[in-house]
N, C-alpha and C. Protein backbone atom coordinates (compact mmCIF):
# COMPACT_ATOMS: atom_id res chain seq x y z
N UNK A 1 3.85 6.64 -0.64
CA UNK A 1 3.66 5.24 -0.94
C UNK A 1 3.20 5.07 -2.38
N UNK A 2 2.16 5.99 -3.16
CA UNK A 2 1.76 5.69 -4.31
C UNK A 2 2.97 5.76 -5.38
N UNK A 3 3.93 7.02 -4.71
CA UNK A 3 5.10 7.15 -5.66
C UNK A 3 6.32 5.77 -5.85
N UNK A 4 6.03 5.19 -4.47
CA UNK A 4 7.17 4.00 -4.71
C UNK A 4 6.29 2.55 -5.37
N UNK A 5 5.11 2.79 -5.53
CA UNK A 5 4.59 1.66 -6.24
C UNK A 5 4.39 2.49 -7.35
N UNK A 6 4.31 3.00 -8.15
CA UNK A 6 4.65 4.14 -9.39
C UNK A 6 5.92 3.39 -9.72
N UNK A 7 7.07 3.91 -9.02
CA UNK A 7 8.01 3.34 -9.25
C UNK A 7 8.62 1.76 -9.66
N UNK A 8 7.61 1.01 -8.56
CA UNK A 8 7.73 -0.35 -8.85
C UNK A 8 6.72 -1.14 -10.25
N UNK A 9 5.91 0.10 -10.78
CA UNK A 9 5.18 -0.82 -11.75
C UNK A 9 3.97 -1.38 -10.92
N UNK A 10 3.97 -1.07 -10.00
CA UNK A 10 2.83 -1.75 -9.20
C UNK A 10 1.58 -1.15 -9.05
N UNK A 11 1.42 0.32 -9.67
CA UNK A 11 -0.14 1.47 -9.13
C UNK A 11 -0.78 0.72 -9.49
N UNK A 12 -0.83 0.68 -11.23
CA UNK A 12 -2.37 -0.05 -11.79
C UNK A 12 -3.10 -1.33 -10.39
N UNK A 13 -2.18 -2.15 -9.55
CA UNK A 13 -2.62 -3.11 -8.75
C UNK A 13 -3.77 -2.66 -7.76
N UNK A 14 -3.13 -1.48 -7.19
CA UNK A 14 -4.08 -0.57 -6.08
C UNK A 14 -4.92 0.21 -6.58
N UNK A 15 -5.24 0.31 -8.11
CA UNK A 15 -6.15 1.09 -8.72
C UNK A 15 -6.98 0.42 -9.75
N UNK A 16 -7.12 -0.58 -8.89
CA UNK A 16 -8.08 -1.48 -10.15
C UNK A 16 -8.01 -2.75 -9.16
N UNK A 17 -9.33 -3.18 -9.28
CA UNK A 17 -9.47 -4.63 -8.63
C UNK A 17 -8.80 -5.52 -9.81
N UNK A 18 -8.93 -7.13 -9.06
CA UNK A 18 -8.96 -7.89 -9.77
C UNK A 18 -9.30 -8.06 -11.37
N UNK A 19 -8.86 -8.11 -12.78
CA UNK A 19 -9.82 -8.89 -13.78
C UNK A 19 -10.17 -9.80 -14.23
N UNK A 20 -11.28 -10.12 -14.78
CA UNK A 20 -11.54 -11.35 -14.70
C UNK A 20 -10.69 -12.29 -15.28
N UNK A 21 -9.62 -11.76 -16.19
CA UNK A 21 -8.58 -12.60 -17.07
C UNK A 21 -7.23 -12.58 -16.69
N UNK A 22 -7.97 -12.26 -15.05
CA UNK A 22 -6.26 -12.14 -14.37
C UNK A 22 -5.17 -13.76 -14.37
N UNK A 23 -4.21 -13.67 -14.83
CA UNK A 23 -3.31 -15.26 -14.76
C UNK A 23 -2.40 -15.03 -13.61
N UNK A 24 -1.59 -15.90 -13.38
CA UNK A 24 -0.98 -16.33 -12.11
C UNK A 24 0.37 -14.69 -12.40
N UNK A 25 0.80 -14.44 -13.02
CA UNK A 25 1.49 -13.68 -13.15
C UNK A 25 0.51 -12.08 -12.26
N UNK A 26 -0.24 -11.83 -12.61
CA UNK A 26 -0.91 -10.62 -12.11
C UNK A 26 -1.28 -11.37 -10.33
N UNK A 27 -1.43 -12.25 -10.12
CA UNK A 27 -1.35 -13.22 -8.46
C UNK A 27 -0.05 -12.78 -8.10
N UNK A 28 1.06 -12.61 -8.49
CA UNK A 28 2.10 -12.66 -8.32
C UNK A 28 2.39 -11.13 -7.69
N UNK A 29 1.89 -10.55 -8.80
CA UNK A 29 2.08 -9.13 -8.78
C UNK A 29 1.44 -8.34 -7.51
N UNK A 30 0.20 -9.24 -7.42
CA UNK A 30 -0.85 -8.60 -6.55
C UNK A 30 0.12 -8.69 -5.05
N UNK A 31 0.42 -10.13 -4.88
CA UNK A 31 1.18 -10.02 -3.69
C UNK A 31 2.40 -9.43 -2.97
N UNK A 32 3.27 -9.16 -4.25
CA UNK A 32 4.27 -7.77 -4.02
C UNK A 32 3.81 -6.93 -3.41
N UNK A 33 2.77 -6.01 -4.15
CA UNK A 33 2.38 -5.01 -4.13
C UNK A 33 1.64 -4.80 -2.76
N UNK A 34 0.91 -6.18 -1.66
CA UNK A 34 0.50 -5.83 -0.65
C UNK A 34 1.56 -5.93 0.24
N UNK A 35 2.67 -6.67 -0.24
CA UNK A 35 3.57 -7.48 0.76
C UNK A 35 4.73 -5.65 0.56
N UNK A 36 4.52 -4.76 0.01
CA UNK A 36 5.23 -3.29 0.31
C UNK A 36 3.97 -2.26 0.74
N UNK A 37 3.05 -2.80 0.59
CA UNK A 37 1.62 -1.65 1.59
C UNK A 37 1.94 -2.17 3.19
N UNK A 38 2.53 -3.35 3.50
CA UNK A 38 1.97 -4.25 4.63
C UNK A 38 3.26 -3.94 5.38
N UNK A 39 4.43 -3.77 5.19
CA UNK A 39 5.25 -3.79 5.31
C UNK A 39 6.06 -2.32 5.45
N UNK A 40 5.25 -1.63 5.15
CA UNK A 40 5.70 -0.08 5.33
C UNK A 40 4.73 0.67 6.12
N UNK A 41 3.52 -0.05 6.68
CA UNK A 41 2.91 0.46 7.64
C UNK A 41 3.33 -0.28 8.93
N UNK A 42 2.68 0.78 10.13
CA UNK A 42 3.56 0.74 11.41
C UNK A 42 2.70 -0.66 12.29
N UNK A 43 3.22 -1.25 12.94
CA UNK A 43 2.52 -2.74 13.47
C UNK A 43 0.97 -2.65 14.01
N UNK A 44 0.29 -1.51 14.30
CA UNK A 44 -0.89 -1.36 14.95
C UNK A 44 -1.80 -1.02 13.71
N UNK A 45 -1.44 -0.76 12.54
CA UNK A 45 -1.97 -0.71 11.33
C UNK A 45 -1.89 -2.31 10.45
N UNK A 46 -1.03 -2.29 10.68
CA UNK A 46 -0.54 -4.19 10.08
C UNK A 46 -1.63 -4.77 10.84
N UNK A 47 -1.79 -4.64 11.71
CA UNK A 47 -3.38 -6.03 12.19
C UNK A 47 -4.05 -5.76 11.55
N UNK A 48 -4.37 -4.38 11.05
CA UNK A 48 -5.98 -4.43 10.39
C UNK A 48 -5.99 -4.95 8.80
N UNK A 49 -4.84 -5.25 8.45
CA UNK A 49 -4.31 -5.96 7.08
C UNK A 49 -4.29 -7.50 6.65
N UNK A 50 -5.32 -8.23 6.30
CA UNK A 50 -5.11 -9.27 6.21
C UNK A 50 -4.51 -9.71 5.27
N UNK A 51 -3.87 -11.28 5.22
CA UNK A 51 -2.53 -11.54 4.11
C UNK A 51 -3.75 -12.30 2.57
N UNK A 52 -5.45 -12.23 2.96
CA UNK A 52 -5.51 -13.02 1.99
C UNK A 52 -6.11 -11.29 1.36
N UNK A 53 -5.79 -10.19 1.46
CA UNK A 53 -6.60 -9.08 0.82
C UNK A 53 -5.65 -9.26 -0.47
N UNK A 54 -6.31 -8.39 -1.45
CA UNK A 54 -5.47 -7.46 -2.33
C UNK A 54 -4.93 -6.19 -1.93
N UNK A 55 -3.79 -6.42 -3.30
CA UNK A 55 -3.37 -5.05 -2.83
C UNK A 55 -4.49 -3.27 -2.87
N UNK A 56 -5.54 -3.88 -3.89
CA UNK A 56 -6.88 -3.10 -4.10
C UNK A 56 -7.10 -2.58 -2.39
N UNK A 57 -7.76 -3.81 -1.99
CA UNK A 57 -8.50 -4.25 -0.95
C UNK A 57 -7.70 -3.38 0.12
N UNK A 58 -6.06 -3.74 0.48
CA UNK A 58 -5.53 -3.00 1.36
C UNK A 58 -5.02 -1.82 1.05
N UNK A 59 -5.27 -1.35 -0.10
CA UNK A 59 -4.67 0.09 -0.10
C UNK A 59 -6.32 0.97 -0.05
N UNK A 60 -7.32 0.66 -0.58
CA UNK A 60 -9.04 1.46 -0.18
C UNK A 60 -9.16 1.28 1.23
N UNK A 61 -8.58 0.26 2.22
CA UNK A 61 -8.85 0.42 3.51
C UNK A 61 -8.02 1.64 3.65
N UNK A 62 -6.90 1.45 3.78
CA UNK A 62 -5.48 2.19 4.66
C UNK A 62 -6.11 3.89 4.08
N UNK A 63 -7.06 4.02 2.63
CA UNK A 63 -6.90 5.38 1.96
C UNK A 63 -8.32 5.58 3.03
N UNK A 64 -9.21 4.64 3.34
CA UNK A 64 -10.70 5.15 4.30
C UNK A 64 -9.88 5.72 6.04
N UNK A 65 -8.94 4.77 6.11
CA UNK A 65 -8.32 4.92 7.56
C UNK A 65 -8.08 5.99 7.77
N UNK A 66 -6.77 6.16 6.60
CA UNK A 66 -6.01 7.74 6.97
C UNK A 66 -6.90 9.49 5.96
N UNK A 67 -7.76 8.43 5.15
CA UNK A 67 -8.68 10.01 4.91
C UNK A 67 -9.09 11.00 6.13
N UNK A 68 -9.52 10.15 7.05
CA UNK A 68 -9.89 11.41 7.94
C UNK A 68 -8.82 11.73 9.11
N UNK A 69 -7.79 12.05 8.66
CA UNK A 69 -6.89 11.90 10.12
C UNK A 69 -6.44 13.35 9.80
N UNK A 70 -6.39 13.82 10.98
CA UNK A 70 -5.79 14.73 11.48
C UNK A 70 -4.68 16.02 10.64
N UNK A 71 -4.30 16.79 11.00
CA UNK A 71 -3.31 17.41 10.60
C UNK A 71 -1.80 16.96 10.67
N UNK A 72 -2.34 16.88 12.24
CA UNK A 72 -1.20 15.95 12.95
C UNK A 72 -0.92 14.73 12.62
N UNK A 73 -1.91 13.87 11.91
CA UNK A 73 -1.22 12.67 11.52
C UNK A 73 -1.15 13.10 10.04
N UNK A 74 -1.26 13.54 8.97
CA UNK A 74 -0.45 13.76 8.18
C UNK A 74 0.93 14.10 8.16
N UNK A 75 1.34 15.16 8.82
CA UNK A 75 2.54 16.01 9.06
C UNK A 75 3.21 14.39 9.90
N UNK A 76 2.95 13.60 10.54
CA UNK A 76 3.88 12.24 10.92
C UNK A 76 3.83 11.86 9.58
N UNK A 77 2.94 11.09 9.22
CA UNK A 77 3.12 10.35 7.89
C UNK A 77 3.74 10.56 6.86
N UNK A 78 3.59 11.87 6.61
CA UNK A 78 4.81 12.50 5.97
C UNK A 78 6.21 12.26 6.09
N UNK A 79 6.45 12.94 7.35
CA UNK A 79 8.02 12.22 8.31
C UNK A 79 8.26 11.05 7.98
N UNK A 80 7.35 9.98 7.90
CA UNK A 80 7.90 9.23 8.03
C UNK A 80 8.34 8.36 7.00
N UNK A 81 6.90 9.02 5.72
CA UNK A 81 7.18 8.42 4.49
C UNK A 81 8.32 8.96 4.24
N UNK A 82 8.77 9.74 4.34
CA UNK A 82 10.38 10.40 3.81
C UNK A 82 11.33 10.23 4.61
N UNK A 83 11.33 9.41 5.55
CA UNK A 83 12.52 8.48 5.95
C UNK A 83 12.48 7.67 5.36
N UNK A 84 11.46 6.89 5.15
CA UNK A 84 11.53 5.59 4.06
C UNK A 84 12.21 5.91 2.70
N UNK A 85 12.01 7.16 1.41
CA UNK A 85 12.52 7.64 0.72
C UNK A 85 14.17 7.62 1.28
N UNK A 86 14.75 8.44 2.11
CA UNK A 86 16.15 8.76 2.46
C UNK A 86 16.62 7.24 2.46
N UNK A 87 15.67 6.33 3.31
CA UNK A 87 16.56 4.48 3.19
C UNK A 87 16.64 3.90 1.73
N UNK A 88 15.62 4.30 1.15
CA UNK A 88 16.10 3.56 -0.59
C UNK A 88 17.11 4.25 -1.14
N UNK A 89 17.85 5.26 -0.67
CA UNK A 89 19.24 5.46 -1.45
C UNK A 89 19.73 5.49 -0.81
């Protein structure tokens, strides 16, 4: 996921809150950037995502969620992030 917001121009969003001299253009940005965190996680993860977060906000949850998970849920997440990779080309 960090690599396809890399890709989109979007990291700095999930790696930096808000600034204070943010203009409607960086609003703009912010909401892309949650509206592909929100949207590429699986529906029982999507509840815990609210639509007024940042993309900050929802990518430090999803990184507290899946920090402590398993072996086994890495090795899925993996899978699955790289089906998502194989659908963008």
């Amino acid at each position: 996921m960090q690599i396809l917001l890399m890709r989109m121009c979007l990291i700095d969003l999930v790696d930096h809150d808000r600034p204070q001299d943010a203009d409607g253009s960086w609003e703009k940005a912010d909401k892309w950037a949650f509206s592909e965190i929100y949207f590429r996680c699986k529906p029982e993860t999507q509840a815990s995502l609210m639509d007024n977060m940042s993309a900050n906000q929802a990518w430090t949850m999803l990184e507290d969620l899946f920090q402590s998970s398993s072996s086994a849920n890495v090795f899925q997440l993996t899978l699955t992030f790289n089906s998502l990779l194989v659908s963008l080309f």
